[in-house]
C-alpha atoms as a PDB file:
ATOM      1  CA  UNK A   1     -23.628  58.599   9.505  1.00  0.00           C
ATOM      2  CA  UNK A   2     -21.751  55.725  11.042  1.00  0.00           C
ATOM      3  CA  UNK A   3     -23.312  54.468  14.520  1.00  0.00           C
ATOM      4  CA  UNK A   4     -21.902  56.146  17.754  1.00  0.00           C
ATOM      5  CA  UNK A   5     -19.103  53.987  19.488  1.00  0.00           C
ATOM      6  CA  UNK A   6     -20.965  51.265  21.647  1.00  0.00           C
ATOM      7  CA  UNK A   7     -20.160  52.007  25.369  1.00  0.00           C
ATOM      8  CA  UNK A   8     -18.600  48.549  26.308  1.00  0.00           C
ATOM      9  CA  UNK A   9     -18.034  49.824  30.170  1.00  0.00           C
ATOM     10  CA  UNK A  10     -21.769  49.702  30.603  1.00  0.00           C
ATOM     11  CA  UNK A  11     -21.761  46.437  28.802  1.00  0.00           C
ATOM     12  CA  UNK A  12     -19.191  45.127  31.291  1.00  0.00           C
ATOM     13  CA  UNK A  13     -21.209  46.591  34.196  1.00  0.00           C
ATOM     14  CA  UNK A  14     -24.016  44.961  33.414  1.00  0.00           C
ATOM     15  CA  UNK A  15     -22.225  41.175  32.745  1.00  0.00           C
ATOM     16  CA  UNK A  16     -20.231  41.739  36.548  1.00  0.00           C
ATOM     17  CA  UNK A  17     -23.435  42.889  37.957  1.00  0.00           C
ATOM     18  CA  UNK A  18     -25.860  40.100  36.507  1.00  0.00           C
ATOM     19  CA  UNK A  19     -26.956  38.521  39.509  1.00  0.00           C
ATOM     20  CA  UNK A  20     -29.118  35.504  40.248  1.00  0.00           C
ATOM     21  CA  UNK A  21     -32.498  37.345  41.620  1.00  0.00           C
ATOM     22  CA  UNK A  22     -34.513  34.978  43.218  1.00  0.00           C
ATOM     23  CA  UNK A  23     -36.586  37.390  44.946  1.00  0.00           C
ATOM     24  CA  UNK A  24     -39.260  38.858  42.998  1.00  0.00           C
ATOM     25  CA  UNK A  25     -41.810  41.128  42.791  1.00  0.00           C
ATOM     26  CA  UNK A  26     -45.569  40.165  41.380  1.00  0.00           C
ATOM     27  CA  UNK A  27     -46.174  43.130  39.479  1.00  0.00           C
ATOM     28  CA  UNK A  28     -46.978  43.033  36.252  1.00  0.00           C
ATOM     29  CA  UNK A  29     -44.073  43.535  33.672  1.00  0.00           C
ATOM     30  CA  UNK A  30     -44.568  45.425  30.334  1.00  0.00           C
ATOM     31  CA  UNK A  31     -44.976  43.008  27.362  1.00  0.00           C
ATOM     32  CA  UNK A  32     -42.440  45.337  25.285  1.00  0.00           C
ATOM     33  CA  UNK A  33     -39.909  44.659  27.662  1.00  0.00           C
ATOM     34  CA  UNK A  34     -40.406  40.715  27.566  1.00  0.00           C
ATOM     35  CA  UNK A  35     -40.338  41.912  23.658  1.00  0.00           C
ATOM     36  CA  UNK A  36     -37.145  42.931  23.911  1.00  0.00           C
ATOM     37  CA  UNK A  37     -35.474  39.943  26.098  1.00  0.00           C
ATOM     38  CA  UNK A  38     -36.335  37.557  23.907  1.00  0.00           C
ATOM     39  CA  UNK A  39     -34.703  39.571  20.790  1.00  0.00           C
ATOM     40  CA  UNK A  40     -31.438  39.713  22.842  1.00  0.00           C
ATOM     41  CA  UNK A  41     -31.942  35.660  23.044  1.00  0.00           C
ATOM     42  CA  UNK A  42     -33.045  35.091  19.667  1.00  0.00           C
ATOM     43  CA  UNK A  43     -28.946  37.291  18.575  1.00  0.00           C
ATOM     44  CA  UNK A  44     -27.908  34.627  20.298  1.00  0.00           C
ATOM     45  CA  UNK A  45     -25.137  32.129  18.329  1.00  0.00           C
ATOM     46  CA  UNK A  46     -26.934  28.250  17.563  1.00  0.00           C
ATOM     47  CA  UNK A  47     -25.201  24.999  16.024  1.00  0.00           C
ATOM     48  CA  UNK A  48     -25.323  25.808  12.596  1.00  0.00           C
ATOM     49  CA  UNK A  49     -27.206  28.780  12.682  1.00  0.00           C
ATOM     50  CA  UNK A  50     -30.159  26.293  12.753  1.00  0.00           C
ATOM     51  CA  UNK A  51     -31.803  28.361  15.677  1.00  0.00           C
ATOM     52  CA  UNK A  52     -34.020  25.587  16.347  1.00  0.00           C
ATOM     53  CA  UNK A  53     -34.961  27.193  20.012  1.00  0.00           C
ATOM     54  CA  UNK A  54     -38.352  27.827  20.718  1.00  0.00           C
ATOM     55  CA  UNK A  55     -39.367  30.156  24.001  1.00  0.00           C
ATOM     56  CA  UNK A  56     -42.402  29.600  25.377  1.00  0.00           C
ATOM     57  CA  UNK A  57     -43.786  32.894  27.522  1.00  0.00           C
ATOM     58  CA  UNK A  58     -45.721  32.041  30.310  1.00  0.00           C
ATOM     59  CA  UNK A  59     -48.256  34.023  32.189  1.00  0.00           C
ATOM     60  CA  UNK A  60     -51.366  32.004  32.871  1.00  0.00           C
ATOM     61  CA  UNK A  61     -50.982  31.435  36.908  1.00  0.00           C
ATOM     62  CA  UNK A  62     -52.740  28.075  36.496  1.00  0.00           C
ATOM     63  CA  UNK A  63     -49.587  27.116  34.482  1.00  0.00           C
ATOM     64  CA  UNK A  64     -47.360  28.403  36.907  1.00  0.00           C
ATOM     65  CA  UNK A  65     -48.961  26.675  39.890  1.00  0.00           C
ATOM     66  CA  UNK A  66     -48.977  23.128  38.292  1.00  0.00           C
ATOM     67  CA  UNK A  67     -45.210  23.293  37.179  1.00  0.00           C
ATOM     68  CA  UNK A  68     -44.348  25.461  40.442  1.00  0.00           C
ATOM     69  CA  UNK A  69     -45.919  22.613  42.273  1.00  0.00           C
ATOM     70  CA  UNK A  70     -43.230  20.220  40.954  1.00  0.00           C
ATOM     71  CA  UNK A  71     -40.485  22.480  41.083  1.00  0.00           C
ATOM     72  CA  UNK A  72     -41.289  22.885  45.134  1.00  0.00           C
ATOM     73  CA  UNK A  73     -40.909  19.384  45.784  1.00  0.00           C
ATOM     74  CA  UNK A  74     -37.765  18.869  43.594  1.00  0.00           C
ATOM     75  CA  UNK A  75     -36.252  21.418  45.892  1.00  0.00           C
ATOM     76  CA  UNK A  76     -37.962  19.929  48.790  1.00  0.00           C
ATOM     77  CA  UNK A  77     -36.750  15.831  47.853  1.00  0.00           C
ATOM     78  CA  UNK A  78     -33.644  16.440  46.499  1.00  0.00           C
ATOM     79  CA  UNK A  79     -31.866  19.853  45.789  1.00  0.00           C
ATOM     80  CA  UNK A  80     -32.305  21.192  49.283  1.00  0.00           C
ATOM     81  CA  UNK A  81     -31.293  18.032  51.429  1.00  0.00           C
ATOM     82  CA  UNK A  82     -28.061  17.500  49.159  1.00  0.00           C
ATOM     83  CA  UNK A  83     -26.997  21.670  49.488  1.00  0.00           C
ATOM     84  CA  UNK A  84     -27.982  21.862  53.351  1.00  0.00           C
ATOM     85  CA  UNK A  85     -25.559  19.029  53.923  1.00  0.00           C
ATOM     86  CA  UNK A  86     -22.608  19.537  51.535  1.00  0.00           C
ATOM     87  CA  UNK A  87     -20.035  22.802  51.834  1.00  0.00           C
ATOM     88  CA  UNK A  88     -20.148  26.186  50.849  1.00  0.00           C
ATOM     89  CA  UNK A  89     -19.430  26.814  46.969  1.00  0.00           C
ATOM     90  CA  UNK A  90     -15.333  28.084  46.462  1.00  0.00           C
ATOM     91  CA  UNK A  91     -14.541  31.553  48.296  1.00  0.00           C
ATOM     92  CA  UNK A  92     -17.910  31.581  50.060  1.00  0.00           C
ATOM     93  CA  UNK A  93     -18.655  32.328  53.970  1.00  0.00           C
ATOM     94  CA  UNK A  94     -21.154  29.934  55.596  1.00  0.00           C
ATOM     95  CA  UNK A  95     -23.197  33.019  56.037  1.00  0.00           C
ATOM     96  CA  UNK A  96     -23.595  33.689  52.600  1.00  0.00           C
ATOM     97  CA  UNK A  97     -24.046  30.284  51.611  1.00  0.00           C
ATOM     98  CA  UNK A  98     -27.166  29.954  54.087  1.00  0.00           C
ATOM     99  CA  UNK A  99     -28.375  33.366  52.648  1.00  0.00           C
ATOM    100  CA  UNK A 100     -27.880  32.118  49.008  1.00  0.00           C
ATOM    101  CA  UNK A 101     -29.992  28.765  50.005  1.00  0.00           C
ATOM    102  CA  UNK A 102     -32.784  31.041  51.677  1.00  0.00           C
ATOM    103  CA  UNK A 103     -33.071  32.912  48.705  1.00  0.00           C
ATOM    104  CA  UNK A 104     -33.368  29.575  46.750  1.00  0.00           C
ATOM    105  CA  UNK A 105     -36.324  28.235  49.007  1.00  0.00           C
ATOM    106  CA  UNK A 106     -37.433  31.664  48.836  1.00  0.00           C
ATOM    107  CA  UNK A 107     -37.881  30.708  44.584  1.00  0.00           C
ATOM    108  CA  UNK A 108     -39.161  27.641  45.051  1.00  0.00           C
ATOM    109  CA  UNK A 109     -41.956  28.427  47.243  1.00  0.00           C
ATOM    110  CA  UNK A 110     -42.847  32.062  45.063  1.00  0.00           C
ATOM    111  CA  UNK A 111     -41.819  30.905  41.815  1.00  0.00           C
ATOM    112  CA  UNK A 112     -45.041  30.270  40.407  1.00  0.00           C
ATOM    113  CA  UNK A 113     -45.802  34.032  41.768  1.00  0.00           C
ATOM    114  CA  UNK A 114     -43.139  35.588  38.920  1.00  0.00           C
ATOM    115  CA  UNK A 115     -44.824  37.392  36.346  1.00  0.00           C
ATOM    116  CA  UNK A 116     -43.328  36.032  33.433  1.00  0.00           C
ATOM    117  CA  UNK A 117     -41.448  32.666  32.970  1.00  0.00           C
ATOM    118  CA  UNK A 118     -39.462  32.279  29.711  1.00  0.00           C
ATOM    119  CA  UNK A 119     -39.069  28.567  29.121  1.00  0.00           C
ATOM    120  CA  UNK A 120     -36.116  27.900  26.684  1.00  0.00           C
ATOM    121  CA  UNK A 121     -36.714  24.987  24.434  1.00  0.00           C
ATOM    122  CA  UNK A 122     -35.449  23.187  21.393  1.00  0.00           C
ATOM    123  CA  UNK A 123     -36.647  21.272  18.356  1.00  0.00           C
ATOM    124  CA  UNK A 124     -35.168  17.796  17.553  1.00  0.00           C
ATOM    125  CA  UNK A 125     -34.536  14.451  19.254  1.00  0.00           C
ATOM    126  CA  UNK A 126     -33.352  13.204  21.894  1.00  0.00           C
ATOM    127  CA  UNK A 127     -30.904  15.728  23.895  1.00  0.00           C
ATOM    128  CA  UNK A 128     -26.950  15.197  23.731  1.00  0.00           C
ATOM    129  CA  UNK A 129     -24.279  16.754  25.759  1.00  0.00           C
ATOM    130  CA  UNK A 130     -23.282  18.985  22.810  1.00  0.00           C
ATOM    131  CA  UNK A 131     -26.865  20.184  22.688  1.00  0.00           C
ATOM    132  CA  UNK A 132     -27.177  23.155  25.188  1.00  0.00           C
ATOM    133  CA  UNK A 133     -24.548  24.792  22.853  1.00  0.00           C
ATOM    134  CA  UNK A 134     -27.797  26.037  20.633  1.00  0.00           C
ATOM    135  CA  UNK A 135     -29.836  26.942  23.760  1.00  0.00           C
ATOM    136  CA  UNK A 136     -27.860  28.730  26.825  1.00  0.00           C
ATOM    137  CA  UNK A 137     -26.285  31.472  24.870  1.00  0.00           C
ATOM    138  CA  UNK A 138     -29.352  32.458  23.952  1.00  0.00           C
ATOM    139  CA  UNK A 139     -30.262  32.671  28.129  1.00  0.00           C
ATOM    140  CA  UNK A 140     -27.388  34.573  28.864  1.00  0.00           C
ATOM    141  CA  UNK A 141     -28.134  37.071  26.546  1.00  0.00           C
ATOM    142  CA  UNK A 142     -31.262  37.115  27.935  1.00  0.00           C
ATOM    143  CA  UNK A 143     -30.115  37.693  31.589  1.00  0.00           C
ATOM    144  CA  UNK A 144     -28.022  40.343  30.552  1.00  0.00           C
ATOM    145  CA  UNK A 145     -31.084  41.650  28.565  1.00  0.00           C
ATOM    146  CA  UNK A 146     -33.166  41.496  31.991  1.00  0.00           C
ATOM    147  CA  UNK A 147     -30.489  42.966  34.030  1.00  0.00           C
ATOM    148  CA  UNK A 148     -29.781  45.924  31.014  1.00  0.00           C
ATOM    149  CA  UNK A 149     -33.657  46.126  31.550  1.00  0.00           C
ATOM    150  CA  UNK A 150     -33.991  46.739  35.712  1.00  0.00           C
ATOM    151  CA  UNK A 151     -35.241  43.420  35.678  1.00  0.00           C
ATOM    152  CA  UNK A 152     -34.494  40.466  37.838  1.00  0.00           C
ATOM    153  CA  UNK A 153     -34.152  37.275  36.585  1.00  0.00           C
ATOM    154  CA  UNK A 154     -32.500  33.326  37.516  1.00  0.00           C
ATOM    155  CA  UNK A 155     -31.255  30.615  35.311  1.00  0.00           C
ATOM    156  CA  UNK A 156     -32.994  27.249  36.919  1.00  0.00           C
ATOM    157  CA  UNK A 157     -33.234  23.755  35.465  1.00  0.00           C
ATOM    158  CA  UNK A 158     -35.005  21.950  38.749  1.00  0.00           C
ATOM    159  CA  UNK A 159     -38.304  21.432  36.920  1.00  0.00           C
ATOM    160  CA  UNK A 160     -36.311  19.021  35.349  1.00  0.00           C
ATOM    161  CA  UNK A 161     -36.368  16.614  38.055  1.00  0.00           C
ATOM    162  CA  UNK A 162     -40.112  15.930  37.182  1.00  0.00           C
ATOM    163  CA  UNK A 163     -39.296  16.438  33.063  1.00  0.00           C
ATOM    164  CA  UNK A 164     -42.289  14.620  31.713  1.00  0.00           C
ATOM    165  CA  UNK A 165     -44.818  16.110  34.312  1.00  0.00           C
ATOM    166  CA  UNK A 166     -43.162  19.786  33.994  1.00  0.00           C
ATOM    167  CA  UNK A 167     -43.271  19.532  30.017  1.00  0.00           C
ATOM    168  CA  UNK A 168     -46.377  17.845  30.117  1.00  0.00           C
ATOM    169  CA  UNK A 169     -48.075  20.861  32.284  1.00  0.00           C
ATOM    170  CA  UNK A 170     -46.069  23.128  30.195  1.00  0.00           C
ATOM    171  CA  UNK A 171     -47.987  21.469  26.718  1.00  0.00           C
ATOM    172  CA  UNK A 172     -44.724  21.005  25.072  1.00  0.00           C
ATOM    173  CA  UNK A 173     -45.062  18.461  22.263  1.00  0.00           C
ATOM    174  CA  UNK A 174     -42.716  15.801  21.984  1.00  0.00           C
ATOM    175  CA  UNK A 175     -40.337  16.656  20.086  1.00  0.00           C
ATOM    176  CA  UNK A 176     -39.623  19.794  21.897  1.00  0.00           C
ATOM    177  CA  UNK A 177     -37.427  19.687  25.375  1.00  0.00           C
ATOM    178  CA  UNK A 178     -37.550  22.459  27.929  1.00  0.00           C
ATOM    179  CA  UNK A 179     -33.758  23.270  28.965  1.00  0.00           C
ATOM    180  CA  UNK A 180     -34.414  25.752  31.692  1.00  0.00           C
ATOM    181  CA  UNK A 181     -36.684  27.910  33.049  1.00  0.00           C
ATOM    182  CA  UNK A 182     -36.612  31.801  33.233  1.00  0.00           C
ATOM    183  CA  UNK A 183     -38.728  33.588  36.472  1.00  0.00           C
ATOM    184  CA  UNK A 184     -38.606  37.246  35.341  1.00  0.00           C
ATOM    185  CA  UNK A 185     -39.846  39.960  37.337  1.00  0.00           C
ATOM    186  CA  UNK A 186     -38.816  43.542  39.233  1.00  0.00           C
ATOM    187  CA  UNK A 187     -36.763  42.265  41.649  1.00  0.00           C
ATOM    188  CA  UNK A 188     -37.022  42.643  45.095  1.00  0.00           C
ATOM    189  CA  UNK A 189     -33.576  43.343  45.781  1.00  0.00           C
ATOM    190  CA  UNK A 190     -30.634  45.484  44.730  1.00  0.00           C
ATOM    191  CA  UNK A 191     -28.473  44.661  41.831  1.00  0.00           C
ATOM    192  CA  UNK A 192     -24.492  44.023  42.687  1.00  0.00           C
ATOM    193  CA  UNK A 193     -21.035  43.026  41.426  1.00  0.00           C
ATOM    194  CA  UNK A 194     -21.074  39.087  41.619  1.00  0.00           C
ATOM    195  CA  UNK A 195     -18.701  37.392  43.492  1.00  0.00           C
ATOM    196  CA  UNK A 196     -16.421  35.050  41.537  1.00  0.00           C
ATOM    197  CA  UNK A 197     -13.090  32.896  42.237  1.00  0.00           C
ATOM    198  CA  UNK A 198     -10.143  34.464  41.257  1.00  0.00           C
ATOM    199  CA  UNK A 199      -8.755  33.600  37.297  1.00  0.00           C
ATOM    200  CA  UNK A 200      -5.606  32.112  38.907  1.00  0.00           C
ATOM    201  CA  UNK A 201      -7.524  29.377  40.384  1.00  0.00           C
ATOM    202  CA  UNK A 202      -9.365  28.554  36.876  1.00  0.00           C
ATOM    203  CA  UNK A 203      -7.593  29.693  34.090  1.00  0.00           C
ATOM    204  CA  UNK A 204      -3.939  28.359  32.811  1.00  0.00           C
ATOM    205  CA  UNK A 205      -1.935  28.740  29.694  1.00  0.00           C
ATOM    206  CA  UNK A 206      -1.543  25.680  27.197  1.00  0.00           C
ATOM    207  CA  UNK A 207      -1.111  23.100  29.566  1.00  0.00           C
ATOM    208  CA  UNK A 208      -3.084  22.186  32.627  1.00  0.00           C
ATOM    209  CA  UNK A 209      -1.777  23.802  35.313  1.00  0.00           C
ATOM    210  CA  UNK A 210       0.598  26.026  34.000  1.00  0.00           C
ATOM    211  CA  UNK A 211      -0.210  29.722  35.186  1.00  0.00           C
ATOM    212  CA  UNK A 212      -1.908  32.106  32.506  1.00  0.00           C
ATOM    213  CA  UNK A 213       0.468  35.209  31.618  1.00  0.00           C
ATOM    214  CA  UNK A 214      -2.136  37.956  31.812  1.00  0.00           C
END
């Protein structure tokens, strides 16, 4: 019997209601359900089909203190001087731009408090620009995988600023690179549509500039 007809409005529900959560709960979240995130990621497209990612699950709060630690003062020396002083992102209020950067100092003093990090990583030498191609489809489908899931959930690279310490705390050997960093948890918020620029002001048809003919 063939399989029933996949329901793609809930899939496009979910994708336009996939929000950064930055505020999240401590309790405890099922192992099946981490289970199933990373088989979402792991569907994911790669270079080649190599699938050379590795995801490294993280629970132990020692972890999570050390690399929270230097994720803190990245925000704290860098990201949160440069946002505070530059402009709102496209189509944004001030108001919600002050609540969006509360809600990322909000992360970046509870992050190590997330139950479960997912740190993508991947095999091989030294990363190139083409080189996220094998690694962030993988995280989206695991975002959508959260959000399918009740879960809450942010895409965050600013453990990056302190790489070698951050890796180093994480016990990544060295020929493995962290690309991002997954807090997962029940979040403390509600789930809602996202808030995008319009397609006008992104998208043309075959030259730059020209409008696209929807």
């Amino acid at each position: 019997m063939p399989d029933a007809t996949p329901n793609t409005a809930d899939l496009f529900e979910i994708i336009k209601t996939t929000r950064s959560m930055r505020r999240l709960k401590p309790d405890p979240v099922p192992s099946e359900l981490i289970r199933k995130i990373l088989e979402a990621g792991v569907c994911a497209p790669s270079g080649g089909n190599m699938q050379r990612w590795r995801f490294l699950v993280v629970k132990d709060p020692a972890i999570k203190q050390t690399v929270g630690a230097y994720y803190k003062r990245a925000w704290d020396e860098q990201a949160a001087p440069r946002y505070r002083a530059g402009e709102p992102a496209p189509g944004m209020s001030r108001e919600r731009f002050l609540r969006l950067l509360d809600a990322a100092e909000y992360l970046a003093a509870h992050i190590h408090e997330a139950p479960v990090w997912i740190v993508p990583c991947l095999e091989g030498g030294t990363p190139t620009r083409t080189s996220g191609s094998s690694i962030y489809p993988a995280l989206q489908n695991m975002l959508l995988a959260a959000r399918a899931l009740g879960l809450g959930a942010t895409l965050t690279t600013l453990h990056l600023v302190f790489e070698k310490e951050a890796e180093a705390a994480l016990g990544l050997p060295p020929n493995v690179h962290s690309y991002a960093l997954l807090p997962i948890g029940y979040p403390m918020g509600r789930f809602g549509p996202v808030r995008r620029i319009a397609l006008a002001d992104v998208v043309f048809e075959d030259r730059w500039g020209q409008p696209f003919q929807s």
